[in-house]
C-alpha atoms as a PDB file:
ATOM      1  CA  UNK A   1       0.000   0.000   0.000  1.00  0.00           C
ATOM      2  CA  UNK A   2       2.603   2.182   0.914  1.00  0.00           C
ATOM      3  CA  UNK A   3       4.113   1.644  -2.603  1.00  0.00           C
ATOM      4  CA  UNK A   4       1.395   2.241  -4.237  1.00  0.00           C
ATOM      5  CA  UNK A   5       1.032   5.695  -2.712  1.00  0.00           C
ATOM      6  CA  UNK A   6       4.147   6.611  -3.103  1.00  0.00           C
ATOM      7  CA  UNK A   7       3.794   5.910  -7.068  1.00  0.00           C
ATOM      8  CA  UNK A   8       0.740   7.590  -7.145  1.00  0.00           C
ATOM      9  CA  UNK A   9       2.391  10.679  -5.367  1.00  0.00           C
ATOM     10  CA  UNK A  10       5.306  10.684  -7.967  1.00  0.00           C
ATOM     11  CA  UNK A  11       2.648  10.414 -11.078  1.00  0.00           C
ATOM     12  CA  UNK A  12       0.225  13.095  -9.803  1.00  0.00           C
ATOM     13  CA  UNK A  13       4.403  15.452  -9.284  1.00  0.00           C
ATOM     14  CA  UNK A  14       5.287  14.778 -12.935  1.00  0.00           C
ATOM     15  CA  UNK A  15       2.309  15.209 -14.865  1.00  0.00           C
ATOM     16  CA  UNK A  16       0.748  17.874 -12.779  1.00  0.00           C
ATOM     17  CA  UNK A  17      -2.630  18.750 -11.172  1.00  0.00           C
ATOM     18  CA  UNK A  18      -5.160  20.692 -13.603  1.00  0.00           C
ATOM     19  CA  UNK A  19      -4.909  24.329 -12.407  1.00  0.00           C
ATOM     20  CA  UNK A  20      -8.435  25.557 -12.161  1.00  0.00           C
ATOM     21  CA  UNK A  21      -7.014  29.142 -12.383  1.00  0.00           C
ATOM     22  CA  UNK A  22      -5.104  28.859 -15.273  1.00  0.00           C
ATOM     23  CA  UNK A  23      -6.149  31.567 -17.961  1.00  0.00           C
ATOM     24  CA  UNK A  24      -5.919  30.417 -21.323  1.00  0.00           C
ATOM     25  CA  UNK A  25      -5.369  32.891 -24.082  1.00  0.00           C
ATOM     26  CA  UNK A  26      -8.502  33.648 -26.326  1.00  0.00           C
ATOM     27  CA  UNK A  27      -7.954  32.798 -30.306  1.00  0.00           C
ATOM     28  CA  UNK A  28      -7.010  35.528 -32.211  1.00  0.00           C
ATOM     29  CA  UNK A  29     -10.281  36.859 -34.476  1.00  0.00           C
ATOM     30  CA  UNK A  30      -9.557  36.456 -38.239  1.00  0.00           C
ATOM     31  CA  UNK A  31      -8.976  40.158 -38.745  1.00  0.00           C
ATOM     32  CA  UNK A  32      -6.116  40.581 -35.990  1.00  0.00           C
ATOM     33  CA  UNK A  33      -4.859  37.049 -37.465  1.00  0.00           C
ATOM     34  CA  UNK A  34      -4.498  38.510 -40.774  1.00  0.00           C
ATOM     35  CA  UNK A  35      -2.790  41.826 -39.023  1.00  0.00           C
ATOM     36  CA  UNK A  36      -0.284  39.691 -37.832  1.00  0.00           C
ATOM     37  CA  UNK A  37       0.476  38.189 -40.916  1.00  0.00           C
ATOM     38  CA  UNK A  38       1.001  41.662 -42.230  1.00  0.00           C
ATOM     39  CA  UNK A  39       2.810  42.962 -39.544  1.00  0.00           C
ATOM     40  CA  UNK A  40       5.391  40.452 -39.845  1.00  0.00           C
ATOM     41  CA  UNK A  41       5.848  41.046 -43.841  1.00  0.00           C
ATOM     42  CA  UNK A  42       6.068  44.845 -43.105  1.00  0.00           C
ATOM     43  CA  UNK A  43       8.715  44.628 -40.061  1.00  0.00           C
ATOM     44  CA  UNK A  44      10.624  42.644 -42.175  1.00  0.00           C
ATOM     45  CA  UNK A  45      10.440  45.618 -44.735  1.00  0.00           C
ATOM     46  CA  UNK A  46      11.194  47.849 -42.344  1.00  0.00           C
ATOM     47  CA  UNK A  47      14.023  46.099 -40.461  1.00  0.00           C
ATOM     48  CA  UNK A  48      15.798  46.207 -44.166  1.00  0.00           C
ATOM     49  CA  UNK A  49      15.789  50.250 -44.886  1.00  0.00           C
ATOM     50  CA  UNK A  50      16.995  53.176 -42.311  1.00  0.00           C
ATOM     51  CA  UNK A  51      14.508  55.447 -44.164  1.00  0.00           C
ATOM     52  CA  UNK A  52      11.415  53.489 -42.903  1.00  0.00           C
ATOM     53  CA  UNK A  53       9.833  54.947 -39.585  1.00  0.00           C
ATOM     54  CA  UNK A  54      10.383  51.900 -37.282  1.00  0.00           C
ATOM     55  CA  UNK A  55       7.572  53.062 -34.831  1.00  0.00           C
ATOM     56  CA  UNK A  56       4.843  53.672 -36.702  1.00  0.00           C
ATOM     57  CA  UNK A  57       2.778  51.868 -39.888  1.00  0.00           C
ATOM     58  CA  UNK A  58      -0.634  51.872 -41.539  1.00  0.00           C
ATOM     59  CA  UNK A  59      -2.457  48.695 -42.397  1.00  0.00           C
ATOM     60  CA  UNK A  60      -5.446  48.730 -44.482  1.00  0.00           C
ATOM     61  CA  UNK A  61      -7.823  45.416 -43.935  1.00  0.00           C
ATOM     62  CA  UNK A  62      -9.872  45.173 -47.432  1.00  0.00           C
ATOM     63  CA  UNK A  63     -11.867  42.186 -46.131  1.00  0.00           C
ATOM     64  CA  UNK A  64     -13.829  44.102 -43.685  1.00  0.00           C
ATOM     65  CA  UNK A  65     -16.435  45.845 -45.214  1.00  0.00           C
ATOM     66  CA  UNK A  66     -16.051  49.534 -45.896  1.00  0.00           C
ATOM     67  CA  UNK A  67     -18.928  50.295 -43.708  1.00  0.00           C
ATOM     68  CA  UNK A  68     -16.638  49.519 -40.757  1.00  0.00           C
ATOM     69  CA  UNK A  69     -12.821  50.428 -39.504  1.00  0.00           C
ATOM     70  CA  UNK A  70     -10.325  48.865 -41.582  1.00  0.00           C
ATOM     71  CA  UNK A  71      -7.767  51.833 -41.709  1.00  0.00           C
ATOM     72  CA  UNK A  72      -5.399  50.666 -38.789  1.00  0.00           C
ATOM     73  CA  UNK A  73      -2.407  53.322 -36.924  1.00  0.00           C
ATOM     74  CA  UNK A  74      -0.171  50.787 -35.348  1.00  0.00           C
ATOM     75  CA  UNK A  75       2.483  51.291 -32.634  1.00  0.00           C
ATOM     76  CA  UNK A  76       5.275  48.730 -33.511  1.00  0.00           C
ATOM     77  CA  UNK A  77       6.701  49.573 -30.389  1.00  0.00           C
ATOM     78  CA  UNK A  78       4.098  48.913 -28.178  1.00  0.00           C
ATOM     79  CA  UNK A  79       2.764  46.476 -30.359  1.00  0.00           C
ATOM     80  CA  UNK A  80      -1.286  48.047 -30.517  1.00  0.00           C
ATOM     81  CA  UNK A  81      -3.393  49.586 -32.552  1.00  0.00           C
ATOM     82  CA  UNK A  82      -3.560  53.580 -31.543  1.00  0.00           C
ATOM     83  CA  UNK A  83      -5.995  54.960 -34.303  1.00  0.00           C
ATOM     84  CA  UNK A  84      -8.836  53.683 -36.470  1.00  0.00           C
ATOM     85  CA  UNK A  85     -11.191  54.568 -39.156  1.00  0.00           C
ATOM     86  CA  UNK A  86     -12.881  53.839 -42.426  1.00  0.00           C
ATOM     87  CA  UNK A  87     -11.393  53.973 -45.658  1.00  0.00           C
ATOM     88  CA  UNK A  88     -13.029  53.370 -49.721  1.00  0.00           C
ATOM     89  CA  UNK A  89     -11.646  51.058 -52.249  1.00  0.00           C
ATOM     90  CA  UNK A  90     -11.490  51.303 -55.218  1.00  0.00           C
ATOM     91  CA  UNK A  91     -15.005  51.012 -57.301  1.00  0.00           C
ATOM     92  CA  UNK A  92     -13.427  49.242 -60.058  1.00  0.00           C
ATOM     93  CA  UNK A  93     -12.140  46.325 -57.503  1.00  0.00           C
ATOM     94  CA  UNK A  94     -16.254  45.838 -56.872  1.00  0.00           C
ATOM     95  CA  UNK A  95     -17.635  42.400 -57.990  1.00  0.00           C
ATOM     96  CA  UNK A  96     -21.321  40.652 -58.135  1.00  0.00           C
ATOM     97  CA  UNK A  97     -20.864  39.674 -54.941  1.00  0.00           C
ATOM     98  CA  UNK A  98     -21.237  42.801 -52.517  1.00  0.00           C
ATOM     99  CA  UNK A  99     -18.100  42.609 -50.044  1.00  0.00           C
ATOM    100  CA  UNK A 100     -16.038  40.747 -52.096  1.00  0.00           C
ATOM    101  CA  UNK A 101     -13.112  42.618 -54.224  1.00  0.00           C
ATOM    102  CA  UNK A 102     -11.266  42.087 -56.547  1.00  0.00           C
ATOM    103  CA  UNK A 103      -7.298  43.771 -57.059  1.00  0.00           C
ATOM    104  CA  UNK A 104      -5.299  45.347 -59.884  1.00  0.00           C
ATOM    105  CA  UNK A 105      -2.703  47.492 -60.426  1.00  0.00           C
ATOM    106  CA  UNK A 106      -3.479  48.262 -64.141  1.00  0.00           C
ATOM    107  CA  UNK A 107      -3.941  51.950 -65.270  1.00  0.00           C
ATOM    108  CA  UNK A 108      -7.346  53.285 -65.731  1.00  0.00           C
ATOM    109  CA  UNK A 109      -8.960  49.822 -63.672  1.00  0.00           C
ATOM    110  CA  UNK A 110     -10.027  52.219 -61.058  1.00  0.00           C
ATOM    111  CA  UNK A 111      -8.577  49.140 -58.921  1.00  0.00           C
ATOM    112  CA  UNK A 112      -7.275  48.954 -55.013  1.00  0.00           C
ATOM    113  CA  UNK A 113      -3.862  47.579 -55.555  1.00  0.00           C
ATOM    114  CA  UNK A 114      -2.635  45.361 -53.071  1.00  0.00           C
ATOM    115  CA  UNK A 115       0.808  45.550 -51.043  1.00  0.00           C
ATOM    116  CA  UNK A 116       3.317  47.750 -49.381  1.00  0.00           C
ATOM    117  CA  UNK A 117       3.325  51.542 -49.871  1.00  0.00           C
ATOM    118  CA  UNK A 118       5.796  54.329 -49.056  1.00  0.00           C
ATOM    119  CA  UNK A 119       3.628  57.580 -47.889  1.00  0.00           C
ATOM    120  CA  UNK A 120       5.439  60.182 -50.047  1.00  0.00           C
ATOM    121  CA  UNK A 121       5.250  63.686 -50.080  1.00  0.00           C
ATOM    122  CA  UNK A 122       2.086  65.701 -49.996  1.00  0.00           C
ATOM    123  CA  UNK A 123       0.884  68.225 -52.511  1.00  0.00           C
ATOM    124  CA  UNK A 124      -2.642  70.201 -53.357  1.00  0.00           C
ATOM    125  CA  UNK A 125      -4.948  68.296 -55.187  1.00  0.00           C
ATOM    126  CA  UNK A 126      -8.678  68.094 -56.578  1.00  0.00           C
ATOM    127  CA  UNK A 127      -9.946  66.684 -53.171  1.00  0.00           C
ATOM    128  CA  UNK A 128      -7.140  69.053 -51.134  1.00  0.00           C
ATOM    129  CA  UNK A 129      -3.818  68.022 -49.366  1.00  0.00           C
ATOM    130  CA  UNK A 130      -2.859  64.541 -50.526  1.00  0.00           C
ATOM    131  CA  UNK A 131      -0.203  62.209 -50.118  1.00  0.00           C
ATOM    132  CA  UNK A 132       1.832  60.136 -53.125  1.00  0.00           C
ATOM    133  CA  UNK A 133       2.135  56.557 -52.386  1.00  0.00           C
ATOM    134  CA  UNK A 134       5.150  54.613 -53.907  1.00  0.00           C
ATOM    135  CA  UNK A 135       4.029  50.858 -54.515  1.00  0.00           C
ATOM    136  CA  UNK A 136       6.658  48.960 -53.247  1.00  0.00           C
ATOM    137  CA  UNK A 137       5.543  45.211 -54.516  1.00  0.00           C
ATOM    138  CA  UNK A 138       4.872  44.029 -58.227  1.00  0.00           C
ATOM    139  CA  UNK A 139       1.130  43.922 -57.165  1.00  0.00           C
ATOM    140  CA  UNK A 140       1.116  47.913 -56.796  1.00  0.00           C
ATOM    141  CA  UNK A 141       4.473  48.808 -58.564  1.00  0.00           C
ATOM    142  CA  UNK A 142       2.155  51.355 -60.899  1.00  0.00           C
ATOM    143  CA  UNK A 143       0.284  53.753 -58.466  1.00  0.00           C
ATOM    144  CA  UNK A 144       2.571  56.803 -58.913  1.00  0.00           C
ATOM    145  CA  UNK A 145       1.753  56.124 -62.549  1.00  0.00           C
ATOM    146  CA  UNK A 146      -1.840  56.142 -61.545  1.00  0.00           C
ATOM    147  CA  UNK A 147      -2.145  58.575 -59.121  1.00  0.00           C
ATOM    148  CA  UNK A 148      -3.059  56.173 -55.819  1.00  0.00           C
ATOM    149  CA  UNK A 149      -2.642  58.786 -53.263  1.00  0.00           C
ATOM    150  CA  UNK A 150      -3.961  58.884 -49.879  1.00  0.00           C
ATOM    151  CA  UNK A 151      -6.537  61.911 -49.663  1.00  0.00           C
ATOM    152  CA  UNK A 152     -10.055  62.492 -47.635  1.00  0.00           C
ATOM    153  CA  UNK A 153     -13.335  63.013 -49.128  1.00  0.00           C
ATOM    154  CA  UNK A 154     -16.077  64.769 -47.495  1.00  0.00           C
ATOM    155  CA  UNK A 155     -18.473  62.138 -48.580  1.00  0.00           C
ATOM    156  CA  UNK A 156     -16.765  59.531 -46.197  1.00  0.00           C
ATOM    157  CA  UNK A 157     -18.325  59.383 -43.119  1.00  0.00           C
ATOM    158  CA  UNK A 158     -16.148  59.476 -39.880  1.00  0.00           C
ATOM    159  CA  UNK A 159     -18.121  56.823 -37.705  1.00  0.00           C
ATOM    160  CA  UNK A 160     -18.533  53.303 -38.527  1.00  0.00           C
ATOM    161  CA  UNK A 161     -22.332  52.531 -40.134  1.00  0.00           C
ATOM    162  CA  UNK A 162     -24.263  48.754 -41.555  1.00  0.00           C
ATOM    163  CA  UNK A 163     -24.028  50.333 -45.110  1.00  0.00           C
ATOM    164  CA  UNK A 164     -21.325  50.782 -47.485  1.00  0.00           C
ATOM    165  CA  UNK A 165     -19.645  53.620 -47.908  1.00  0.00           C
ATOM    166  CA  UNK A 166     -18.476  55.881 -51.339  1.00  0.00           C
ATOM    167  CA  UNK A 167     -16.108  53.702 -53.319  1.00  0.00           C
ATOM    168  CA  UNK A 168     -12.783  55.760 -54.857  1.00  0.00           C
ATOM    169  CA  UNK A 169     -10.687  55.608 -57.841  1.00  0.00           C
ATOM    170  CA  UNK A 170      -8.497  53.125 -56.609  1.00  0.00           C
ATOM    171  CA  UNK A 171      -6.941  55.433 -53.912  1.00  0.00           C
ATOM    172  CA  UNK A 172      -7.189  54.958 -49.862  1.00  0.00           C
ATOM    173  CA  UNK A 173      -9.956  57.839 -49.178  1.00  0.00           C
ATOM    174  CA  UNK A 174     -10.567  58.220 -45.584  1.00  0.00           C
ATOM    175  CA  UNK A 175     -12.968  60.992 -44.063  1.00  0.00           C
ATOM    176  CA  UNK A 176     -11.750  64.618 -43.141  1.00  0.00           C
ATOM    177  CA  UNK A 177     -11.352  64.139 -39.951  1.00  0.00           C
ATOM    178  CA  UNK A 178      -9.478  60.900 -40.025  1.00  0.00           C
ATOM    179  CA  UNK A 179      -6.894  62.493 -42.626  1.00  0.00           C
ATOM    180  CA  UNK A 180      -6.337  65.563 -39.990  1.00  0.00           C
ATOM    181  CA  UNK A 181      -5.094  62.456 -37.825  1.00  0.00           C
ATOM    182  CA  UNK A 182      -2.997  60.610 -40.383  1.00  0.00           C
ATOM    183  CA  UNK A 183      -1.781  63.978 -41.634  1.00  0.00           C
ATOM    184  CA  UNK A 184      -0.471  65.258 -38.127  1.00  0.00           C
ATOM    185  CA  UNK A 185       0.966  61.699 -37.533  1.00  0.00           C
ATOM    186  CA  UNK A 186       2.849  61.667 -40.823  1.00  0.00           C
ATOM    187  CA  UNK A 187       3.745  65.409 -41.165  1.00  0.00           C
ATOM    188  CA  UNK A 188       5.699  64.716 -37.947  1.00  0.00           C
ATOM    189  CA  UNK A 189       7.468  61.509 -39.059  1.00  0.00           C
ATOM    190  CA  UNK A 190      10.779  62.425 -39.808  1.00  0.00           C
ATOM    191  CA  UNK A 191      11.263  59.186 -41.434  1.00  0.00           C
ATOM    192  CA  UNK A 192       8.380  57.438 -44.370  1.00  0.00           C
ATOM    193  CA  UNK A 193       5.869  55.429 -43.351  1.00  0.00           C
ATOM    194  CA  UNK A 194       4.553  52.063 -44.489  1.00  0.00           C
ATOM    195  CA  UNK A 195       1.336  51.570 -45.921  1.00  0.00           C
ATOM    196  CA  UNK A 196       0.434  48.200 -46.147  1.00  0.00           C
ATOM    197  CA  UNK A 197      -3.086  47.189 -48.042  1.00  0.00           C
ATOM    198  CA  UNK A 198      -3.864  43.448 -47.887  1.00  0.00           C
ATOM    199  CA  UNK A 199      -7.149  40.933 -48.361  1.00  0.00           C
END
């Protein structure tokens, strides 16, 4: 008997008791999961040029609907997301299927092109102050050629809504009051900024 207790005292030491108060970690929801995926790609871009601001990037989410925040400000350092909003696509990546898009980076496809984009200078345009965006993958390789810059409309609302909102030409188009954020965080960025637009 005395064996057997002492056997069943050395079992229940190296396997463990269940801990009641353990906290497990919740999954991660498909949108953050494909964040991470993105983050990863863009550090990775980052890590590899001294001109790249290493604290802060943009990520744009094109599988959540444009009715709702997909236009992500994230803190690499911290590791969170510090700013959200909406943001259009473009109309001609619209299919049958409402919420479902399609991608190109042709000239005159009125397309969102996917990838990795440098947030260039800013200049006076048709909608106001604007932003160039240098396509940094083959996916998006033409958008200085077709003007994908990052601008506001006042047609885009600032809070999230069940409908869709205005679709673009193929550029990021955020409301006016979102862009007074964006603009403030990348007017003070003394190094470029990622953009990174992904499905």
């Amino acid at each position: 008997m005395k064996n057997f207790s002492l056997i069943l005292f050395l079992m229940i030491g190296f396997w463990g008791v269940p801990n009641e108060n353990k906290i497990e970690t919740p999954p991660l929801s498909p949108e953050m999961e494909r964040l991470s995926i993105q983050l990863t790609d863009v550090k990775a871009v980052i890590a590899k040029n001294k001109a790249y601001n290493t604290k802060i990037a943009f990520f744009i989410d094109m599988r959540i609907k444009s009715g709702k925040n997909r236009f992500f400000v994230y803190d690499l350092e911290s590791n969170e997301i510090i700013e959200q909003g909406l943001v259009a696509n473009g109309v001609g990546s619209e299919t049958n299927v409402r919420g479902e898009l399609k991608f190109s980076n042709e000239p005159n496809s009125k397309c969102t092109s996917l990838g990795n984009y440098v947030v260039g200078s800013s200049y006076k345009g048709m909608f106001g102050k604007s932003y160039k965006l240098e396509g940094l993958n083959e996916s998006n390789s033409n958008a200085l050629k077709r003007a994908i810059v990052l601008h506001s409309y006042s047609a885009v609302p600032n809070e999230e809504q069940e409908y869709y909102i205005s679709n673009s030409h193929g550029c990021p188009m955020v409301s006016e009051a979102f862009f007074k954020k964006l603009e403030k965080i990348i007017d003070n960025s003394k190094s470029k900024i990622i953009l990174n637009i992904y499905y």
